[in-house]
Protein backbone atom coordinates (compact mmCIF):
# COMPACT_ATOMS: atom_id res chain seq x y z
CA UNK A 1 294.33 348.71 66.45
CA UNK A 2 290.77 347.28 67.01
CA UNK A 3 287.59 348.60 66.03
CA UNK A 4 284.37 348.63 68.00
CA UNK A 5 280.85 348.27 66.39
CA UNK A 6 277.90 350.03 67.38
CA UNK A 7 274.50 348.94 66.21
CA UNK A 8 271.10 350.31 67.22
CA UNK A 9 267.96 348.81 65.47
CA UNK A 10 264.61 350.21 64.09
CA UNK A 11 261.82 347.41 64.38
CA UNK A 12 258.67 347.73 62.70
CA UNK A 13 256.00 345.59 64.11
CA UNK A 14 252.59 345.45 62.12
CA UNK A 15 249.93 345.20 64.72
CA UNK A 16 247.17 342.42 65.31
CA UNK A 17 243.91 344.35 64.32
CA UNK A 18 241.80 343.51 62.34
CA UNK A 19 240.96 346.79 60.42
CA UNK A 20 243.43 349.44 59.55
CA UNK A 21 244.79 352.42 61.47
CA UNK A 22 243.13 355.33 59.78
CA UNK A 23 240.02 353.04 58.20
CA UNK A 24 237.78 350.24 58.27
CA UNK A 25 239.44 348.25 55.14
CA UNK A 26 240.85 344.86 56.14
CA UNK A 27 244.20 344.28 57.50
CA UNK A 28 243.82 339.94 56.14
CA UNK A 29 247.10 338.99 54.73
CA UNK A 30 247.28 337.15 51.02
CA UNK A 31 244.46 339.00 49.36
CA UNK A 32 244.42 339.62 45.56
CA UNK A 33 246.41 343.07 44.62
CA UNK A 34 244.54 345.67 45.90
CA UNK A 35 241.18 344.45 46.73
CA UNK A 36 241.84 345.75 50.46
CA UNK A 37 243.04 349.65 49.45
CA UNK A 38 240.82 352.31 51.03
CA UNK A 39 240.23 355.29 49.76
CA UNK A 40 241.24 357.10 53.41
CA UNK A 41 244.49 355.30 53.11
CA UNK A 42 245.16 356.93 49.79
CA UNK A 43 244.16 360.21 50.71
CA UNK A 44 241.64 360.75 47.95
CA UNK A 45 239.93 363.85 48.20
CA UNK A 46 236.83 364.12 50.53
CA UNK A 47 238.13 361.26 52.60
CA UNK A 48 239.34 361.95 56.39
CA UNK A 49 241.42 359.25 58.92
CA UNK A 50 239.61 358.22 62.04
CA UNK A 51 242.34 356.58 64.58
CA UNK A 52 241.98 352.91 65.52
CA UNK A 53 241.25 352.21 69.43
CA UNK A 54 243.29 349.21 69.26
CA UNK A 55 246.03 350.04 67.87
CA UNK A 56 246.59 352.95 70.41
CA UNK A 57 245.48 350.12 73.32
CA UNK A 58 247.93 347.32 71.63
CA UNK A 59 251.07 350.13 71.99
CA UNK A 60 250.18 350.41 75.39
CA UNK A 61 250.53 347.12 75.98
CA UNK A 62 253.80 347.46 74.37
CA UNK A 63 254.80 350.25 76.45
CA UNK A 64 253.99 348.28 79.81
CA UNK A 65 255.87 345.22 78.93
CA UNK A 66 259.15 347.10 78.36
CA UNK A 67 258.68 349.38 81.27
CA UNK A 68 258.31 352.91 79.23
CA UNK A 69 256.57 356.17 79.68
CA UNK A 70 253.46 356.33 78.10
CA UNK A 71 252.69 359.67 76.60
CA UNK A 72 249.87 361.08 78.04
CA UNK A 73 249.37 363.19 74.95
CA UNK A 74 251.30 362.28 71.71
CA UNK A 75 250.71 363.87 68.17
CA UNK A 76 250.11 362.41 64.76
CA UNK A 77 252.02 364.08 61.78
CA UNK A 78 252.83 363.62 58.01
CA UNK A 79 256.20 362.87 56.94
CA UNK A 80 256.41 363.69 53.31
CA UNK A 81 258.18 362.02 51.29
CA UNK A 82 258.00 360.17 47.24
CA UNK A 83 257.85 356.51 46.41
CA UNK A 84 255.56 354.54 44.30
CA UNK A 85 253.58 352.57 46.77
CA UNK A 86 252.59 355.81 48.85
CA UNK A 87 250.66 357.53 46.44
CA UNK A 88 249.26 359.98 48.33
CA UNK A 89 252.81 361.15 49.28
CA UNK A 90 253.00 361.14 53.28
CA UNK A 91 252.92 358.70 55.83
CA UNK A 92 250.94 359.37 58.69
CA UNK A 93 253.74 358.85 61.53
CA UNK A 94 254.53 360.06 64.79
CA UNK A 95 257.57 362.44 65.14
CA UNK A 96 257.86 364.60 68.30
CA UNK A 97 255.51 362.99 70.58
CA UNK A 98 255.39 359.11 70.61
CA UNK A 99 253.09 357.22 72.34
CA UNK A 100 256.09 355.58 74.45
CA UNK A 101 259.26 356.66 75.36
CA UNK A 102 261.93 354.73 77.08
CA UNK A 103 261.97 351.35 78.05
CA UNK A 104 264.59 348.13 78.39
CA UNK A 105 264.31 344.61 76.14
CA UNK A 106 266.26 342.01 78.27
CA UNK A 107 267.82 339.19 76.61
CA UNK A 108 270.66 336.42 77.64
CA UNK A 109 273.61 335.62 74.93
CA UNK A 110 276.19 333.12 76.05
CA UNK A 111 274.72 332.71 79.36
CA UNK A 112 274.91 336.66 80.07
CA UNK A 113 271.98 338.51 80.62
CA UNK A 114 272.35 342.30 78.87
CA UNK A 115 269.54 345.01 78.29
CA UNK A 116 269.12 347.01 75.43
CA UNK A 117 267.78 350.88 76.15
CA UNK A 118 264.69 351.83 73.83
CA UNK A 119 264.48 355.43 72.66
CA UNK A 120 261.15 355.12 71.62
CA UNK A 121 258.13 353.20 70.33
CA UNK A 122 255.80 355.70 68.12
CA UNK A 123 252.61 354.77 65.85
CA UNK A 124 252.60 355.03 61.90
CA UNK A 125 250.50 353.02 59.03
CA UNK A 126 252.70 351.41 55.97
CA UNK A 127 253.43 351.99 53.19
CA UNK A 128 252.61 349.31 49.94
CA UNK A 129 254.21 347.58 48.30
CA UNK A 130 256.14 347.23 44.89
CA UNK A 131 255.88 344.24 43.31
CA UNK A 132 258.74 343.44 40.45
CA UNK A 133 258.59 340.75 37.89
CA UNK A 134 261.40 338.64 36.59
CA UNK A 135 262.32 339.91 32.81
CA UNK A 136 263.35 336.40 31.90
CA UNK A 137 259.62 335.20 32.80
CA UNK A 138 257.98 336.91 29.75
CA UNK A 139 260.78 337.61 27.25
CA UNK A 140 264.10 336.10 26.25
CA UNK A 141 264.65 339.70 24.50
CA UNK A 142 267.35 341.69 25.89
CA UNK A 143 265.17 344.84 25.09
CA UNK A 144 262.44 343.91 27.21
CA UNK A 145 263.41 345.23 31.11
CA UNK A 146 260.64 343.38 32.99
CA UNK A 147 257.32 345.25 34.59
CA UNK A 148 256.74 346.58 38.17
CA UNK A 149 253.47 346.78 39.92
CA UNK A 150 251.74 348.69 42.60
CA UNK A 151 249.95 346.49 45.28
CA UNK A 152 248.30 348.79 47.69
CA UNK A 153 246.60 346.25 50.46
CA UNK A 154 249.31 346.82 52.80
CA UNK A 155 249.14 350.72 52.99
CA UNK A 156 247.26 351.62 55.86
CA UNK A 157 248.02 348.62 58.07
CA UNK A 158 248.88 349.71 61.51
CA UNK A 159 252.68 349.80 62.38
CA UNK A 160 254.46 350.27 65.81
CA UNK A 161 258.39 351.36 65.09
CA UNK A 162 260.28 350.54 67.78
CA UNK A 163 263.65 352.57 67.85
CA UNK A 164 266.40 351.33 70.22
CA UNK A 165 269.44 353.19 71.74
CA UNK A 166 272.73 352.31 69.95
CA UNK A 167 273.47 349.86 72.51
CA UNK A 168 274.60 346.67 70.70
CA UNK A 169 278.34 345.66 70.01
CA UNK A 170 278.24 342.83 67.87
CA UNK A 171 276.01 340.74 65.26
CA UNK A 172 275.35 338.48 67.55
CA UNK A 173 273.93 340.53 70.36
CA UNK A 174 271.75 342.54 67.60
CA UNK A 175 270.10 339.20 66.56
CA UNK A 176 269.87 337.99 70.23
CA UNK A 177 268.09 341.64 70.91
CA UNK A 178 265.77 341.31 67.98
CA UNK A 179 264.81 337.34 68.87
CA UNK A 180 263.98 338.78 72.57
CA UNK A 181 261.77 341.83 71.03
CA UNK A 182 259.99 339.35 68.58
CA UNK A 183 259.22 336.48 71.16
CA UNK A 184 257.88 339.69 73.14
CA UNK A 185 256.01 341.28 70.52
CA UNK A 186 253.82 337.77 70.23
CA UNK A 187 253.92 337.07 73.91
CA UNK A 188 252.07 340.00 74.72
CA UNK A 189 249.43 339.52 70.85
CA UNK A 190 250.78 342.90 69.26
CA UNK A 191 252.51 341.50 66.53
CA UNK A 192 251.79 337.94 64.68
CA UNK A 193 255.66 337.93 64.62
CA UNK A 194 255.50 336.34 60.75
CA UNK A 195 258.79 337.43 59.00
CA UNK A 196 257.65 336.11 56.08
CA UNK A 197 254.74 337.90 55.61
CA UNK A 198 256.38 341.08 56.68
CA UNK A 199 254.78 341.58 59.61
CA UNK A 200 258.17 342.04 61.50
CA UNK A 201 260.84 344.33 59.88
CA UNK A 202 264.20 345.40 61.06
CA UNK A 203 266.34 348.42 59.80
CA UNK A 204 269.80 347.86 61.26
CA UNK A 205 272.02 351.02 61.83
CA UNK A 206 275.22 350.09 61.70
CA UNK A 207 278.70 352.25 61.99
CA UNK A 208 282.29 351.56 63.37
CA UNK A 209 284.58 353.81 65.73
CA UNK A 210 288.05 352.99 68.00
CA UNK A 211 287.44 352.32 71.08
CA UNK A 212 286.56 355.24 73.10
CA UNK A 213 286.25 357.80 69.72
CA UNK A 214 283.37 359.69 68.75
CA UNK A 215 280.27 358.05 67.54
CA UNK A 216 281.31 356.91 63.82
CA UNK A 217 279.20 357.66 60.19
CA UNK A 218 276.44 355.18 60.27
CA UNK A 219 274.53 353.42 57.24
CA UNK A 220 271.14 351.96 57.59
CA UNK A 221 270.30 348.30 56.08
CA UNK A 222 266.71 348.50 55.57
CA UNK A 223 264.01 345.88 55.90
CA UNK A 224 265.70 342.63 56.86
CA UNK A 225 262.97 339.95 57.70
CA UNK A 226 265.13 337.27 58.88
CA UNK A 227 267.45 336.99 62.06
CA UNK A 228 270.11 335.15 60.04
CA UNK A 229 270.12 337.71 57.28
CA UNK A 230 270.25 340.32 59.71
CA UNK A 231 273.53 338.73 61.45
CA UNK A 232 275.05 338.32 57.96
CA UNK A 233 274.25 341.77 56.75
CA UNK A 234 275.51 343.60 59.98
CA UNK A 235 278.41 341.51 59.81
CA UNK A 236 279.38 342.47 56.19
CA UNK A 237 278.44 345.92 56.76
CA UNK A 238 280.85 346.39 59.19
CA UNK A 239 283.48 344.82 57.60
CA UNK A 240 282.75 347.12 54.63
CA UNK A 241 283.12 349.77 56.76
CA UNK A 242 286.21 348.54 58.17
CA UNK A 243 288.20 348.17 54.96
CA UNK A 244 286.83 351.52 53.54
CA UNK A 245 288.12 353.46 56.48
CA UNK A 246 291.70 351.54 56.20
CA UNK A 247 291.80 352.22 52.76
CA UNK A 248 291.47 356.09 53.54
CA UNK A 249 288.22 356.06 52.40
CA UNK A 250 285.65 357.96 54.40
CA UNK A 251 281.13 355.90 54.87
CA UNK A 252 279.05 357.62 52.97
CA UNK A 253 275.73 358.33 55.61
CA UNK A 254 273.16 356.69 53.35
CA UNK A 255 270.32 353.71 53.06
CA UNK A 256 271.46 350.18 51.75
CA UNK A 257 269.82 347.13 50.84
CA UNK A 258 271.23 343.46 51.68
CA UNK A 259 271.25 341.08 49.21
CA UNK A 260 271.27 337.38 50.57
CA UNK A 261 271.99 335.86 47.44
CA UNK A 262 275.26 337.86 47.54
CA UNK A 263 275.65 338.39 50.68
CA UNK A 264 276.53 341.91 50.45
CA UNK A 265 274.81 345.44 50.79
CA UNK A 266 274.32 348.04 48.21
CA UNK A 267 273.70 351.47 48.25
CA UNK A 268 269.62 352.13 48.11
CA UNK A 269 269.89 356.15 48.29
CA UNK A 270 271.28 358.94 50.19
CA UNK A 271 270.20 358.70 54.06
CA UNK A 272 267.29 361.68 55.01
CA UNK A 273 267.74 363.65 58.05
CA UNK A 274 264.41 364.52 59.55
CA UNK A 275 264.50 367.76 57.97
CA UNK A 276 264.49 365.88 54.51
CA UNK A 277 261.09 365.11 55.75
CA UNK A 278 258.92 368.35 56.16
CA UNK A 279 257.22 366.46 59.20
CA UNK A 280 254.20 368.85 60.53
CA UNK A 281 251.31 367.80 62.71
CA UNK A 282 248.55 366.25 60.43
CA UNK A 283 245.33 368.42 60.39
CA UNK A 284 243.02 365.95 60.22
CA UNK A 285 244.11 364.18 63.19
CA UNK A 286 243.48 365.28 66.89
CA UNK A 287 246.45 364.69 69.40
CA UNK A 288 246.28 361.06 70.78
CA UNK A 289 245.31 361.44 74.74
CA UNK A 290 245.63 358.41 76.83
CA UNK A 291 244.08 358.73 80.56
CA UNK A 292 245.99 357.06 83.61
CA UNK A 293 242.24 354.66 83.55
CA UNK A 294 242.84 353.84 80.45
CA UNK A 295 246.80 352.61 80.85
CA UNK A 296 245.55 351.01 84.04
CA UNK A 297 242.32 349.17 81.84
CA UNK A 298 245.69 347.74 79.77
CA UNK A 299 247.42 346.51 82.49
CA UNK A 300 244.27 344.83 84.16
CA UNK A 301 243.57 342.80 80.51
CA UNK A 302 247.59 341.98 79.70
CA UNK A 303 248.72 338.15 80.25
CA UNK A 304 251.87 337.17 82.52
CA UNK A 305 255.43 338.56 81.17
CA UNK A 306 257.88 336.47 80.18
CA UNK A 307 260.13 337.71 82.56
CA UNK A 308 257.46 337.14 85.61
CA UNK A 309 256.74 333.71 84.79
CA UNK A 310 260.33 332.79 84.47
CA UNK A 311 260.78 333.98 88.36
CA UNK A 312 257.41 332.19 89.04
CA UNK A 313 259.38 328.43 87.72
CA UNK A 314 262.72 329.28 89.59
CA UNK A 315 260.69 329.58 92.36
CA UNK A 316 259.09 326.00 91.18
CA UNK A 317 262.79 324.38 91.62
CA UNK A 318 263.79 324.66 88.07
CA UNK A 319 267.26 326.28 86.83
CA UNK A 320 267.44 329.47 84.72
CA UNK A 321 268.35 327.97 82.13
CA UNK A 322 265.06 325.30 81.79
CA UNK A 323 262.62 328.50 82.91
CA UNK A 324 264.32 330.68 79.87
CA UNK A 325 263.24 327.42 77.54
CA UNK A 326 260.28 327.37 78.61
CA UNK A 327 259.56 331.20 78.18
CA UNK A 328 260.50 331.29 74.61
CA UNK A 329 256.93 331.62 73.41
CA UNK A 330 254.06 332.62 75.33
CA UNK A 331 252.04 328.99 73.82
CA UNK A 332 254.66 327.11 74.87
CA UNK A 333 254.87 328.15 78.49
CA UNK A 334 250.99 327.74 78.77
CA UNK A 335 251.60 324.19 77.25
CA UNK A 336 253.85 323.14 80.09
CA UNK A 337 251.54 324.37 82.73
CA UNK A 338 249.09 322.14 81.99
CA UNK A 339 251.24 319.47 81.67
CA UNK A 340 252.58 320.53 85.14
CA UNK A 341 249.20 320.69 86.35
CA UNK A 342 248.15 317.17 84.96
CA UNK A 343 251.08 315.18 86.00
CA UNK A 344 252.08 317.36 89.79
CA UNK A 345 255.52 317.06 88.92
CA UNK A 346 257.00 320.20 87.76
CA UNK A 347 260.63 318.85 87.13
CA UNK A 348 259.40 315.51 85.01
CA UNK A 349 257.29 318.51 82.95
CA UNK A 350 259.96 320.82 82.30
CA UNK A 351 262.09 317.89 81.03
CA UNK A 352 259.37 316.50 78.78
CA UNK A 353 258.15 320.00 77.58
CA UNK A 354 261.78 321.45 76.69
CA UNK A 355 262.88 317.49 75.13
CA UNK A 356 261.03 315.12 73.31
CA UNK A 357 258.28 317.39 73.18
CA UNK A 358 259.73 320.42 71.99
CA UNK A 359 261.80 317.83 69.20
CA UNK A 360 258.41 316.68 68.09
CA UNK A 361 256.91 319.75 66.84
CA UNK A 362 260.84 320.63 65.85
CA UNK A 363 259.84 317.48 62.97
CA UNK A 364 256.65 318.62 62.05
CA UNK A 365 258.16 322.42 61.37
CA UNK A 366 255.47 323.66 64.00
CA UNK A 367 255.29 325.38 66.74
CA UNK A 368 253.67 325.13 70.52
CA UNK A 369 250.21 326.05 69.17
CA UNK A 370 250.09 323.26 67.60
CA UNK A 371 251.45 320.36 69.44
CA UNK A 372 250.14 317.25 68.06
CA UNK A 373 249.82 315.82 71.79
CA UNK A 374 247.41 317.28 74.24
CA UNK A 375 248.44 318.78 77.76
CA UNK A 376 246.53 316.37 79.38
CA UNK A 377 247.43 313.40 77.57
CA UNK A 378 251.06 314.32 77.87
CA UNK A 379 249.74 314.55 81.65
CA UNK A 380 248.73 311.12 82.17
CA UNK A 381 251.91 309.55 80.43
CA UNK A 382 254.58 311.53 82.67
CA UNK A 383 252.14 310.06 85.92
CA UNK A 384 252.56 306.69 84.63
CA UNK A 385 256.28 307.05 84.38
CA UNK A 386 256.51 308.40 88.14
CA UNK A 387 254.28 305.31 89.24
CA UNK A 388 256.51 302.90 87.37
CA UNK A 389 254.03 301.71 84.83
CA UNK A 390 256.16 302.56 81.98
CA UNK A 391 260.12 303.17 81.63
CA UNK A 392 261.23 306.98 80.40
CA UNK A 393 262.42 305.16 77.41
CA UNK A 394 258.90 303.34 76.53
CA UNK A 395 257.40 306.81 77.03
CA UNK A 396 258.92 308.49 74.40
CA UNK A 397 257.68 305.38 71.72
CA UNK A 398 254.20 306.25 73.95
CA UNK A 399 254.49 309.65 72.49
CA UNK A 400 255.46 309.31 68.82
CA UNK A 401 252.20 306.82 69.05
CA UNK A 402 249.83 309.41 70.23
CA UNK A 403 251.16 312.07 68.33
CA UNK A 404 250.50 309.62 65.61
CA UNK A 405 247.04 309.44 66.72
CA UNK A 406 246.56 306.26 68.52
CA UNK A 407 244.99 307.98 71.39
CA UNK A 408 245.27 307.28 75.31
CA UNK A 409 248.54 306.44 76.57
CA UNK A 410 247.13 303.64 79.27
CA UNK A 411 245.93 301.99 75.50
CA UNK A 412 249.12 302.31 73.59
CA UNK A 413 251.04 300.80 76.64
CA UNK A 414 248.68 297.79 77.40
CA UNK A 415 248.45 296.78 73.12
CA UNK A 416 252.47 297.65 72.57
CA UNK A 417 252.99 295.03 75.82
CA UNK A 418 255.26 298.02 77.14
CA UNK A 419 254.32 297.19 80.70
CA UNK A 420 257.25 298.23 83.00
CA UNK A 421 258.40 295.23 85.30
CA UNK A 422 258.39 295.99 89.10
CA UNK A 423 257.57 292.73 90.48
CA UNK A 424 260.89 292.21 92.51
CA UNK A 425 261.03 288.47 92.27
CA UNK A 426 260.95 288.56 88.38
CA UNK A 427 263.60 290.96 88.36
CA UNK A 428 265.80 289.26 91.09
CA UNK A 429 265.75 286.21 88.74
CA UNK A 430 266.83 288.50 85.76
CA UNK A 431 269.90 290.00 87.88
CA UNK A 432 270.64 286.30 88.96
CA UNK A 433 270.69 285.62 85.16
CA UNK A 434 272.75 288.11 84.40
CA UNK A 435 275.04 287.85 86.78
CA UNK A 436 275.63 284.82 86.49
CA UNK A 437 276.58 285.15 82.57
CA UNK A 438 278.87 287.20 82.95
CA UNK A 439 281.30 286.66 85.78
CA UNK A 440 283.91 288.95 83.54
CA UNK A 441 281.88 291.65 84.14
CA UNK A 442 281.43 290.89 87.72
CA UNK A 443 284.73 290.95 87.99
CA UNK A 444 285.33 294.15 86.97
CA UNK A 445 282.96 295.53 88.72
CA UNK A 446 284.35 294.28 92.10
CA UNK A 447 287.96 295.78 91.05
CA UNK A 448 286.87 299.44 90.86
CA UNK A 449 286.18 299.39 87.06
CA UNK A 450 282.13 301.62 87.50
CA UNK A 451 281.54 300.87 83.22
CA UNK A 452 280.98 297.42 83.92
CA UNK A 453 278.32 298.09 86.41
CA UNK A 454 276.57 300.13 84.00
CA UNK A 455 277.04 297.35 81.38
CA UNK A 456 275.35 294.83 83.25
CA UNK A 457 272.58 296.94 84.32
CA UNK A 458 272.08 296.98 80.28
CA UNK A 459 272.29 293.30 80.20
CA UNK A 460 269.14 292.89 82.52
CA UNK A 461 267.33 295.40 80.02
CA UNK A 462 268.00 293.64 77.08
CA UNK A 463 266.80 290.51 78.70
CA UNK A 464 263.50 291.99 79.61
CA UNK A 465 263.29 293.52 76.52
CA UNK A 466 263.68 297.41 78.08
CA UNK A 467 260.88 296.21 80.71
CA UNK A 468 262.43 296.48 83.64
CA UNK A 469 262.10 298.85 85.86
CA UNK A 470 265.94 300.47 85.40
CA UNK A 471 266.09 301.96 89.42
CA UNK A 472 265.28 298.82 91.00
CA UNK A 473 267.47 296.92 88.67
CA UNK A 474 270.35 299.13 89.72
CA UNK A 475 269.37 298.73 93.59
CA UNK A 476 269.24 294.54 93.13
CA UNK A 477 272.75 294.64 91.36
CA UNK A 478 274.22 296.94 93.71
CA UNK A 479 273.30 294.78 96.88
CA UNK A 480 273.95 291.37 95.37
CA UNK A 481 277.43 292.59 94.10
CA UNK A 482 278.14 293.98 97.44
């Protein structure tokens, strides 16, 4: 008998201020241990948290893009709880009354498009962090157990959790889910979107039922910063689950940890309930209200959605499929607009955008902010290839030559001799050649056989040394042969 998964996902999303949530210390990433703790983030006596406009204004933004409810009035409170990194032993969180409720994150997987339901998106500040050194660095001695350190530069920086709806089935549509909330996250400039730097966390709640059978025990994987250790850990979670329950075994509700080097999770500690947490409105902050003028200030400011510009290039000409491409990243989609704009040719833009383009930052490990070519450069060679200057082929040795820096693209093509040949005397003498040389071919040709047509129209290339202009050499051929 089958099993069905059921995954819902708790993102955390550090947000793009520049100060903290409850203070004025920096939010800068890489800075020596603990030269960025504030004393209001630690709680140290006298001290009292003063909310951050922007964070509020950047989970508005949020809320917008995913079509939530925006709380009108939503309430800060401390959930209490022990580790080492949150000394003053609380986090300032949002329980009862987030600042947005609802919502829907879109995304396609194998050519489907699904939705997943959000339950919620509420504001919090981190935690910091714990910091564990290698035994086997220091000491070869078995005695000595290795050293753990407090680094407290992260606590305070602003957080938005975003909490779906148990609405995925599978691995695969959890990662597909989380890519569509991350590309969303940096579309709209909430969230830098580095997983590296921790700056976008998932918790994975994962549990396993028959079909149609109550909701099953779930376990929680926490912090996974990477989309393929997230598919890996979901997927060995629920086959843990899976053999445990055919075993007559019964999952233990509790917090694990994957390990990528093992590929397996592990037990962290027993999972809280919210009771666990003592959560009660904090005293020191007033509740959060947001006026209809200000939601409406947030709309005014906030760029083009994904899913708005992705009607606007279907209604361009271009498939779904090329408009989904060239929404991946907010940078990207910009990019090809001024392309579009430089060369008029939306099509030839889309193909050079989502192609070579896209496979030349692929080699330098980039990304579309930083595409060695520039817009209107790119521009200019795409117009030469519609007026026949220069074959599609040339272009793309046009390319790697500007992206290496050897600057206009009319330059490159007049000192590399790539010069596409139009004149249609030269290339009726070329096809005569040709044709002529290979009377085989001709042959073939005229007794239904389409490859050889295609193999002469290569011939006349490789005797102008790829300068012909390919369409007219396939119109010449096609009338002399007939």
């Amino acid at each position: 008998m089958s099993w069905e998964v059921v995954i819902g996902l708790e993102t955390h999303a550090q947000l793009t201020t520049a100060s903290k949530i409850f203070s004025g210390a920096s939010t800068r990433y890489g800075a020596p241990p603990n030269t960025q703790a504030s004393a209001v983030d630690l709680a140290l006596p006298g001290t009292l948290p003063v909310l951050n406009k922007g964070a509020v204004e950047r989970a508005i933004r949020f809320g917008l893009a995913v079509d939530g409810a925006i709380a009108p009035r939503s309430v800060f409170a401390r959930k209490n709880y022990f580790y080492p990194d949150l000394p003053k032993g609380y986090q300032i969180s949002q329980y009862e009354l987030p600042v947005v409720f609802g919502g829907t994150v879109p995304f396609v997987l194998d050519g489907e498009e699904k939705r997943v339901r959000l339950t919620r998106a509420h504001l919090e500040e981190d935690a910091g962090k714990s910091l564990h050194e290698d035994p086997r660095s220091r000491h070869s001695g078995a005695s000595f157990h290795g050293m753990s350190g407090i680094d407290l530069n992260r606590a305070g920086v602003p957080l938005l959790e975003i909490v779906s709806e148990p609405d995925m089935r599978s691995a695969a549509e959890a990662v597909a889910y989380a890519r569509a909330l991350h590309a969303l996250v940096r579309w709209i400039g909430i969230c830098d979107g580095n997983m590296q730097e921790g700056s976008f966390r998932c918790d994975a709640n994962v549990s396993v039922r028959r079909p149609g059978a109550p909701l099953g025990t779930r376990c929680e994987i926490k912090n996974v910063n990477s989309f393929r250790f997230l598919e890996r850990a979901i997927q060995y979670e629920v086959r843990r689950q899976v053999e445990l329950i055919e075993d007559g075994g019964k999952v233990v509700q509790e917090t694990r940890l994957y390990d990528p080097d093992r590929d397996e999770t592990r037990p962290m500690r027993s999972k809280e309930d919210a009771q666990d947490y003592r959560y009660f409105p904090d005293p020191d902050l007033l509740p959060l209200e947001i006026s209809p003028a200000w939601i409406d200030g947030v709309r005014a400011a906030m760029p083009p959605l994904p899913r708005e510009m992705r009607a606007a290039y279907e209604a361009a000409g271009l498939s779904p499929a090329t408009a989904a491409l060239l929404t991946e990243s907010r940078e990207k989609a910009l990019y090809f607009d001024a392309v579009r704009a430089a060369c008029g040719d939306a099509a030839l833009a889309a193909n050079w955008v989502t192609g070579a383009v896209a496979a030349l930052v692929n080699e330098r490990d980039g990304d579309f902010s930083r595409v060695p070519v520039e817009a209107a450069a790119l521009g200019k060679l795409l117009r030469r290839i519609a007026d026949g200057t220069v074959s599609a082929k040339a272009a793309k040795d046009v390319l790697q030559a500007m992206a290496g820096g050897e600057g206009d693209p009319d330059a490159i093509i007049a000192a590399r001799g790539l010069t596409q040949i139009s004149d249609s005397g030269a290339l009726e003498a070329a096809v005569d050649q040709v044709l002529a040389a290979n009377a085989k071919q001709v042959e073939d040709y005229r007794a239904g056989k389409e490859k050889a047509f295609n193999s002469l129209v290569g011939q006349v290339m490789k005797a102008t040394q790829g300068k012909a202009n390919p369409g007219q050499v396939a119109a010449i051929l096609k009338r002399k042969l007939g």
